[in-house]
N, C-alpha and C. Protein backbone atom coordinates (compact mmCIF):
# COMPACT_ATOMS: atom_id res chain seq x y z
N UNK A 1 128.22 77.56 87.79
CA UNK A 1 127.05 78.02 87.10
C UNK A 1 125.87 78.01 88.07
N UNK A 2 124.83 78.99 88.02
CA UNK A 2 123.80 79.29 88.75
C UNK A 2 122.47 79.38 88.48
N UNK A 3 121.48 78.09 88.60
CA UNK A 3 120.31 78.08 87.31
C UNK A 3 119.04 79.08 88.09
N UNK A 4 119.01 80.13 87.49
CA UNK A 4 118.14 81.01 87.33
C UNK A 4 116.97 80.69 86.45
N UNK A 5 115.82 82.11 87.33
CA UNK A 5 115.02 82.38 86.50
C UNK A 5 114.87 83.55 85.22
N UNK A 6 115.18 83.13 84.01
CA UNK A 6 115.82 83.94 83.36
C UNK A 6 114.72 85.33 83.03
N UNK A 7 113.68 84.83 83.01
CA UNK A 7 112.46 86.46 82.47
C UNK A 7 112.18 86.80 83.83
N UNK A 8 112.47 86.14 85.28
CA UNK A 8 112.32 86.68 86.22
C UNK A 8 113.28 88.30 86.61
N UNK A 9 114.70 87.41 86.18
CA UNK A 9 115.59 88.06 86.52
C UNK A 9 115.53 89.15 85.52
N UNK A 10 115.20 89.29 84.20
CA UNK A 10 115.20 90.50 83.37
C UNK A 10 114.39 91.58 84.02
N UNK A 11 113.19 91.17 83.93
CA UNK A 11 111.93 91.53 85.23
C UNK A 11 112.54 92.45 86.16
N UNK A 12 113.11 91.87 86.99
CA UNK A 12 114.22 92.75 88.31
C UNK A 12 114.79 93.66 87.80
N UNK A 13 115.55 93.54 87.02
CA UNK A 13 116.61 94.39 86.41
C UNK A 13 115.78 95.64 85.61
N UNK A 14 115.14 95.05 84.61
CA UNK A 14 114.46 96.22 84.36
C UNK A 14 113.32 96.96 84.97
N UNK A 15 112.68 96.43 85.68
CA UNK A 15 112.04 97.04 87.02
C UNK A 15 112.64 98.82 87.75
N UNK A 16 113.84 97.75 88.19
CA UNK A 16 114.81 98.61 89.49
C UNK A 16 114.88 99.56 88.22
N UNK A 17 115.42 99.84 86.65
CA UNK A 17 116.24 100.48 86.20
C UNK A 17 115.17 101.54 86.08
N UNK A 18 113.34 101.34 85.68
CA UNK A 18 112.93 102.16 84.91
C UNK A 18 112.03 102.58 86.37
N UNK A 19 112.17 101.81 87.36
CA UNK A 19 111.67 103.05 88.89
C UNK A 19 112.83 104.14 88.92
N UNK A 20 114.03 103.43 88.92
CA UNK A 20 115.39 104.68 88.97
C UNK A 20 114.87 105.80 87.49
N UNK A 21 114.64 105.59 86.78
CA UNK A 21 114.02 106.49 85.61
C UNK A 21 112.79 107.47 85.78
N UNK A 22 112.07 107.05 86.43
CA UNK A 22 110.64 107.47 86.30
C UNK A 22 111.43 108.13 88.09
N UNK A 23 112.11 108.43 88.84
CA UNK A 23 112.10 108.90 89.67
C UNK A 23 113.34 110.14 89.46
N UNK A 24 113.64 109.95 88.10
CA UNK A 24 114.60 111.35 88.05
C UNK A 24 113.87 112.48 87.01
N UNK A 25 112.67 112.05 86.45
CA UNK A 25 111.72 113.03 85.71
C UNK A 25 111.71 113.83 86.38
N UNK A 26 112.09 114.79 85.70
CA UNK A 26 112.39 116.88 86.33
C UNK A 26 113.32 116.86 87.04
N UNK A 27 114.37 116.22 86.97
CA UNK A 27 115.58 116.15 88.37
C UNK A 27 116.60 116.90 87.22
N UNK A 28 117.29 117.97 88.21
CA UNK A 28 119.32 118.13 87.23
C UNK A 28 119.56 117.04 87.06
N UNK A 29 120.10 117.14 86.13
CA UNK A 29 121.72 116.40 85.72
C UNK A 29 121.58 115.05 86.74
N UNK A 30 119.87 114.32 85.76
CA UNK A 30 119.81 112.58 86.34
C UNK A 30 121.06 112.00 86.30
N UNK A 31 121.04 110.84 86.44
CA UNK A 31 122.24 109.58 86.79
C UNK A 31 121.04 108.39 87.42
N UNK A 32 121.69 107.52 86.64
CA UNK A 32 121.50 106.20 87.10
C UNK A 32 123.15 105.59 87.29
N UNK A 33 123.48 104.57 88.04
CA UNK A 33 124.41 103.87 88.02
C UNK A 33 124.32 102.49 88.04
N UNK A 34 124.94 101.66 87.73
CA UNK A 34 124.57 100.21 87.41
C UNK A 34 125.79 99.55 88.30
N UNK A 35 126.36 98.98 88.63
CA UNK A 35 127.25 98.12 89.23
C UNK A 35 126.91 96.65 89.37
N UNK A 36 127.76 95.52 88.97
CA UNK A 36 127.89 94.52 88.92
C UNK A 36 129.42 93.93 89.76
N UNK A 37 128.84 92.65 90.67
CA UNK A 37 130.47 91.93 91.17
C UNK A 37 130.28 90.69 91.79
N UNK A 38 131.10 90.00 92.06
CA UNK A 38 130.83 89.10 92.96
C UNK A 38 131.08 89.29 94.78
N UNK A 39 130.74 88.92 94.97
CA UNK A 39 130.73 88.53 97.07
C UNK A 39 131.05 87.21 97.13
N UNK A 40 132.11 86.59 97.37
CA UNK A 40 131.84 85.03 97.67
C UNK A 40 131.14 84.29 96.45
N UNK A 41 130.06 83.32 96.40
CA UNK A 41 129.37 82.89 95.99
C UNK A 41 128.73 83.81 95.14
N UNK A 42 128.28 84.86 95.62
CA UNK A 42 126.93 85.97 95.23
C UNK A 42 127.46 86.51 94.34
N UNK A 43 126.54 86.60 93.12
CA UNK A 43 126.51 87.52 92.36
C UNK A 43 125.39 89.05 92.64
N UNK A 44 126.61 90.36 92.58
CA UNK A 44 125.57 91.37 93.34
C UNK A 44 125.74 92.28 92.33
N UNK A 45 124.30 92.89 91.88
CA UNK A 45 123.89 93.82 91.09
C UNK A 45 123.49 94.79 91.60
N UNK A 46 123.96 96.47 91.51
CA UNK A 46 123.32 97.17 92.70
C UNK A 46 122.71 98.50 91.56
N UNK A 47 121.65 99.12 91.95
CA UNK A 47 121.09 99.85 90.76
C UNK A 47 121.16 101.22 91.85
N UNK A 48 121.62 102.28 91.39
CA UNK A 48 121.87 103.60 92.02
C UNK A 48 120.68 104.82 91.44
N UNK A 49 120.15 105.87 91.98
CA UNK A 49 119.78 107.03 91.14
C UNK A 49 120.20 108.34 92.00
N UNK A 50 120.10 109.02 91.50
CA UNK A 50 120.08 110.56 92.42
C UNK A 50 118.93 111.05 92.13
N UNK A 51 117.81 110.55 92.26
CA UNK A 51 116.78 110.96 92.77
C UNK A 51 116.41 111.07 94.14
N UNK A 52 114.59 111.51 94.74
CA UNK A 52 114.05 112.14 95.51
C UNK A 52 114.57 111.16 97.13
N UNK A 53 114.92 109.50 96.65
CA UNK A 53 114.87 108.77 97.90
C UNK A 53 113.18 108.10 97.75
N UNK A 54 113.57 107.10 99.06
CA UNK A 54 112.15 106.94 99.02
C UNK A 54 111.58 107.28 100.00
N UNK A 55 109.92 107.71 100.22
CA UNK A 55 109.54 108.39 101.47
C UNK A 55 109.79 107.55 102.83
N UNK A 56 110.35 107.36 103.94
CA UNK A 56 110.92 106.84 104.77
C UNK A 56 109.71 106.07 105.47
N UNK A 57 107.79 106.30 105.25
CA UNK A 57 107.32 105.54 105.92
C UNK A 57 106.68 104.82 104.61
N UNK A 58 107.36 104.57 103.63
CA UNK A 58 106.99 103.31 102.88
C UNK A 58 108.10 102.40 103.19
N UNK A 59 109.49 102.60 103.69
CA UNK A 59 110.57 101.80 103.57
C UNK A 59 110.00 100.50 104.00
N UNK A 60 109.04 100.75 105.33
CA UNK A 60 108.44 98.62 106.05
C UNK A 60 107.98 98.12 104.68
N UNK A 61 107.49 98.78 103.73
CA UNK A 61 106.44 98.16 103.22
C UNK A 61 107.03 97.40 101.77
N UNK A 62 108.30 98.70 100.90
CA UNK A 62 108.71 98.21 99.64
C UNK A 62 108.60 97.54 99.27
N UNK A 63 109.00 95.83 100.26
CA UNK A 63 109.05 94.68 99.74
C UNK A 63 107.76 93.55 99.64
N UNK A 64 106.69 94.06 100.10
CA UNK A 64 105.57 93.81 99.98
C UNK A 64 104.92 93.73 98.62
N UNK A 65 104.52 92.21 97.90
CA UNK A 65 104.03 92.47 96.47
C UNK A 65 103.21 92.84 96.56
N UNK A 66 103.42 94.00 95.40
CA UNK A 66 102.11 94.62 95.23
C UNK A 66 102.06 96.49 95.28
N UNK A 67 102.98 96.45 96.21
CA UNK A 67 102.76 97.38 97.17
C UNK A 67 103.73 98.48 96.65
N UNK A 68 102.76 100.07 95.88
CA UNK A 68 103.57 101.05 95.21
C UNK A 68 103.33 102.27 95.96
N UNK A 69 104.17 103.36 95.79
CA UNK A 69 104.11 104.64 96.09
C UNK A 69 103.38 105.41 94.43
N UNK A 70 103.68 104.36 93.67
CA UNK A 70 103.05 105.37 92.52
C UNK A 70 101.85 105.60 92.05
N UNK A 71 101.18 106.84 91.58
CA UNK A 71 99.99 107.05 92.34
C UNK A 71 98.92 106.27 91.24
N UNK A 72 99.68 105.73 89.81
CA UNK A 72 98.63 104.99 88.93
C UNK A 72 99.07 103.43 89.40
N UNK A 73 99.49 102.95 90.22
CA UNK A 73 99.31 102.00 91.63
C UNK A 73 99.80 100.60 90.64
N UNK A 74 100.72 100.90 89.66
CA UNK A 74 101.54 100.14 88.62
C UNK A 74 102.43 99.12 89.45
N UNK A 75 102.60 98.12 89.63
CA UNK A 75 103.49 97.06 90.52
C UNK A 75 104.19 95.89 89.74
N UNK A 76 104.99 95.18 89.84
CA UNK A 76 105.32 94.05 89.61
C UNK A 76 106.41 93.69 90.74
N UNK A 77 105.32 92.30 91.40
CA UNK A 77 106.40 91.96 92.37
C UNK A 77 107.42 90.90 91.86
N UNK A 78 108.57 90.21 92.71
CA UNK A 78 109.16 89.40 92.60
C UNK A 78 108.67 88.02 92.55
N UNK A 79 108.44 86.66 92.08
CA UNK A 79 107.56 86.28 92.27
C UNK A 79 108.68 84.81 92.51
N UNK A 80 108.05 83.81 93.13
CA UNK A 80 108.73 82.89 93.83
C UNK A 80 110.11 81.83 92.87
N UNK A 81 110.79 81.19 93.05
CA UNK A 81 111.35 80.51 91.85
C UNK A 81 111.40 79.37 91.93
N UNK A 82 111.83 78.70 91.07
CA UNK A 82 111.20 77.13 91.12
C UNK A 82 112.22 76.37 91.89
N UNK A 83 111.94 75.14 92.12
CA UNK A 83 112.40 74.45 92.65
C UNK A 83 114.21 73.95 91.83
N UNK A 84 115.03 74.12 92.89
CA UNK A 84 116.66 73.81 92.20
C UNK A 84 116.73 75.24 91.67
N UNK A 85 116.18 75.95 92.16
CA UNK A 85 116.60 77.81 90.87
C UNK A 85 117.39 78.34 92.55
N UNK A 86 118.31 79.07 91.73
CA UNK A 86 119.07 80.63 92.94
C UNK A 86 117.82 81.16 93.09
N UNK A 87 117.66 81.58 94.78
CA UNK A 87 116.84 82.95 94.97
C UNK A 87 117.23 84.33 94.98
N UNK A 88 116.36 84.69 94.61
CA UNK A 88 117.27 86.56 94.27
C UNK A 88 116.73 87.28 95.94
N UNK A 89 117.21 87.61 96.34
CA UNK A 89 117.29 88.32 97.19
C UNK A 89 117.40 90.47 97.30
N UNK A 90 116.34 90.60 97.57
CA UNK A 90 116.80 92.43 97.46
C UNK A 90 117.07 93.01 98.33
N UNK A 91 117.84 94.04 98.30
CA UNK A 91 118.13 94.63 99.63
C UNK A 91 118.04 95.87 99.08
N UNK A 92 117.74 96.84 100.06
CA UNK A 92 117.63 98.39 100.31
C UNK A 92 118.81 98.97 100.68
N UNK A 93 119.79 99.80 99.97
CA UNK A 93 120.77 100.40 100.88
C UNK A 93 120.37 102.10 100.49
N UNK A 94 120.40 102.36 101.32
CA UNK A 94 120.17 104.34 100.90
C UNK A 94 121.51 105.00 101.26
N UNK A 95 121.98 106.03 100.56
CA UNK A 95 122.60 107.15 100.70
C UNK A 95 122.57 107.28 101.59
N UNK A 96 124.08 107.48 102.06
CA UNK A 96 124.63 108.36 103.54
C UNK A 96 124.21 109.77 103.32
């Protein structure tokens, strides 16, 4: 068992799901994909879209709280976890 932050982690999840949303407005035939598994130890959640990508000179910055491409400048960062909690960790993977 792995003691989390539980409204953190909803937070994340629905975050990633409704940027993947708000980035397929006017797109064909959207898609989101969701995937869940383990690695070892890790539990890995990976959130997919076929949308635009992201512009390649925000990639340094994504993980920066605070810090949006969207232009009503809407954010919620990750925010630290307590002491004895799993840290969530994010990673960026883009399309080949």
């Amino acid at each position: 068992m792995v003691a989390i932050d539980v409204i953190s982690f909803q937070q994340i999840i629905h975050n990633l799901i409704r940027n993947a949303a708000e980035a397929l407005y006017d797109r064909p035939e959207p898609r989101i994909n969701l995937w869940t598994g383990l690695e070892g130890q890790d539990a890995i959640i990976a959130v997919a879209d076929n949308g635009p990508g992201i512009d390649p000179a925000a990639l340094n910055r994504i993980f920066e709280p605070f810090f949006t491409t969207k232009p009503d400048r809407q954010s919620v960062p990750v925010k630290e976890g307590k002491a004895g909690e799993s840290q969530p960790s994010l990673m960026l993977m883009q399309a080949a």
